[in-house]
C-alpha atoms as a PDB file:
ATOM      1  CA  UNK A   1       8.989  -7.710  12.175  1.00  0.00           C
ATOM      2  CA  UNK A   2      10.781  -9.239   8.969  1.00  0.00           C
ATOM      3  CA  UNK A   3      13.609  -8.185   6.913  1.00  0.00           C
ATOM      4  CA  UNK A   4      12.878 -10.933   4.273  1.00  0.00           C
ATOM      5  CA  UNK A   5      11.485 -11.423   0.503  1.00  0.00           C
ATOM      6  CA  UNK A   6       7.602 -10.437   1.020  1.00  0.00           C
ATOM      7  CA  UNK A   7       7.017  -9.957  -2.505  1.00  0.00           C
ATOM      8  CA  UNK A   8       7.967 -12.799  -4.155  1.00  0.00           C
ATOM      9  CA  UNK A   9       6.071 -15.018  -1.871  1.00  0.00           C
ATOM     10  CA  UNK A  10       3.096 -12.850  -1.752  1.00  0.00           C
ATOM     11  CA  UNK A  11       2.656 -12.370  -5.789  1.00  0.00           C
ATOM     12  CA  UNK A  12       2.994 -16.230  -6.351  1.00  0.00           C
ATOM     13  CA  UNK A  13       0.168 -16.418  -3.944  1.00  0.00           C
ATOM     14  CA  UNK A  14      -1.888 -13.749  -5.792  1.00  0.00           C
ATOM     15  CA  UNK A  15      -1.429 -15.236  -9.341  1.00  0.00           C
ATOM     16  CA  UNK A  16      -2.784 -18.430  -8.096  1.00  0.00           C
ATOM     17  CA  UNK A  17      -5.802 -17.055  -6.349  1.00  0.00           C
ATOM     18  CA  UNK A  18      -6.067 -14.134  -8.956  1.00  0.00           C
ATOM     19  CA  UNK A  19      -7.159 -11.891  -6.267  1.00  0.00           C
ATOM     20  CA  UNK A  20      -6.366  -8.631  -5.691  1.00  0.00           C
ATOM     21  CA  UNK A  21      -8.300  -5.176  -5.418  1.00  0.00           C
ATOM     22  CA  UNK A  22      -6.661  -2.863  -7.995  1.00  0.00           C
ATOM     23  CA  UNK A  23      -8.431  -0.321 -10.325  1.00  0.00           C
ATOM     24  CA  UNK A  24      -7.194   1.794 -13.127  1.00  0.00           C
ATOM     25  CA  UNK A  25      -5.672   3.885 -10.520  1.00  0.00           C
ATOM     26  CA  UNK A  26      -3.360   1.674  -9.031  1.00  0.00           C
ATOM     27  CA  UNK A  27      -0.157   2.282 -10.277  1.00  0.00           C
ATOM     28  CA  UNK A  28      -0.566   6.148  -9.507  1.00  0.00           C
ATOM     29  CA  UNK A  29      -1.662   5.151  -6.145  1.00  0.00           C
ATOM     30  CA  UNK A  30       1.497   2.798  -5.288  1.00  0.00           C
ATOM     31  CA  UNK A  31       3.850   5.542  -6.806  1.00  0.00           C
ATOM     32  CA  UNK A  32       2.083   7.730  -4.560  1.00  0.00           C
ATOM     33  CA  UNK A  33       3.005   5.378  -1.495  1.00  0.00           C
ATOM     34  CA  UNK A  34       6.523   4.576  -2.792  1.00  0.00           C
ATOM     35  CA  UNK A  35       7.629   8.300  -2.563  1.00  0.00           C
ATOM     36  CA  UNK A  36       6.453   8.567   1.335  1.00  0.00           C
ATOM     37  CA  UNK A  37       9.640   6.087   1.625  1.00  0.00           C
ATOM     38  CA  UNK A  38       8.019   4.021   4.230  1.00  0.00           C
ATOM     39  CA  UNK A  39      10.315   2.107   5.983  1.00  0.00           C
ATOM     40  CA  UNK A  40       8.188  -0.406   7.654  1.00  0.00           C
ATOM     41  CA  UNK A  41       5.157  -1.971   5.734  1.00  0.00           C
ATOM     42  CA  UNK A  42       2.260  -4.129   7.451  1.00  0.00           C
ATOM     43  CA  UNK A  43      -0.727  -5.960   6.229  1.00  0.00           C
ATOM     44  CA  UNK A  44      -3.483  -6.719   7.978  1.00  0.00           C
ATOM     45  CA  UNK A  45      -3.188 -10.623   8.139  1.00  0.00           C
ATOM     46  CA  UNK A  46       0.314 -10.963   8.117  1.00  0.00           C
ATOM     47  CA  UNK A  47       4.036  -9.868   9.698  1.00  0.00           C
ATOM     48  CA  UNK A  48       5.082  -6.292   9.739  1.00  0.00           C
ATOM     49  CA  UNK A  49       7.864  -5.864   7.342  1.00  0.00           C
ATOM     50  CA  UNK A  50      11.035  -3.639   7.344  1.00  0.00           C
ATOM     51  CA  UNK A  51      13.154  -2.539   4.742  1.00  0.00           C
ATOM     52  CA  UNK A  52      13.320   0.247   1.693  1.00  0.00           C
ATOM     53  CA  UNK A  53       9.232   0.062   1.466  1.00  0.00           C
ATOM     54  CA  UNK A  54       9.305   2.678  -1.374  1.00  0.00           C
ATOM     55  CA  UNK A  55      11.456   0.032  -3.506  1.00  0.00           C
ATOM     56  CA  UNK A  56       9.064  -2.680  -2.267  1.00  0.00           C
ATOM     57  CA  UNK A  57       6.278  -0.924  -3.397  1.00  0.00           C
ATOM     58  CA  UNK A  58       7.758   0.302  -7.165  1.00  0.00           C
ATOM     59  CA  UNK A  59       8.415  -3.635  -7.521  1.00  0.00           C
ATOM     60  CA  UNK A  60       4.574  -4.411  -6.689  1.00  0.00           C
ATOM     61  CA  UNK A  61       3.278  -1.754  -9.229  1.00  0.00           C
ATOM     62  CA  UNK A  62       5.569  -3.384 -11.826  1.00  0.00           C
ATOM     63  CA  UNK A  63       4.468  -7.107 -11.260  1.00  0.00           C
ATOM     64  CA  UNK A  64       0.910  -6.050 -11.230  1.00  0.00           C
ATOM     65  CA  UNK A  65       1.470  -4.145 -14.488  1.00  0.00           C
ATOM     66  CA  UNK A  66       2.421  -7.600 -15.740  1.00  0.00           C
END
């Protein structure tokens, strides 16, 4: 479990491999998530994260709206 930046790390990583799955949907989906207020986030190849996960999440839909 980790308390630390996720997002910045993770996006730098995804805008040099350009991968990601999103569709035009995306940013409803993520909005969608964000107002669940999660308060732990996981991935599937990675550390479980804990924190305000419906803030984390807003700041993902805006960098991928980038």
């Amino acid at each position: 479990m980790v308390e630390d930046d996720i997002l910045g790390p993770g996006e730098a990583f995804r805008r040099q491999m350009d991968y990601y799955a999103h569709s035009p949907d995306t940013p409803k989906l993520i909005e969608k998530l964000a107002r669940l207020k999660p308060e732990r986030l996981a991935c599937m190849h990675g550390s479980a994260w804990r924190g305000n996960g419906g803030a984390l999440l807003r700041e993902l839909g805006a960098s991928l709206a980038r």
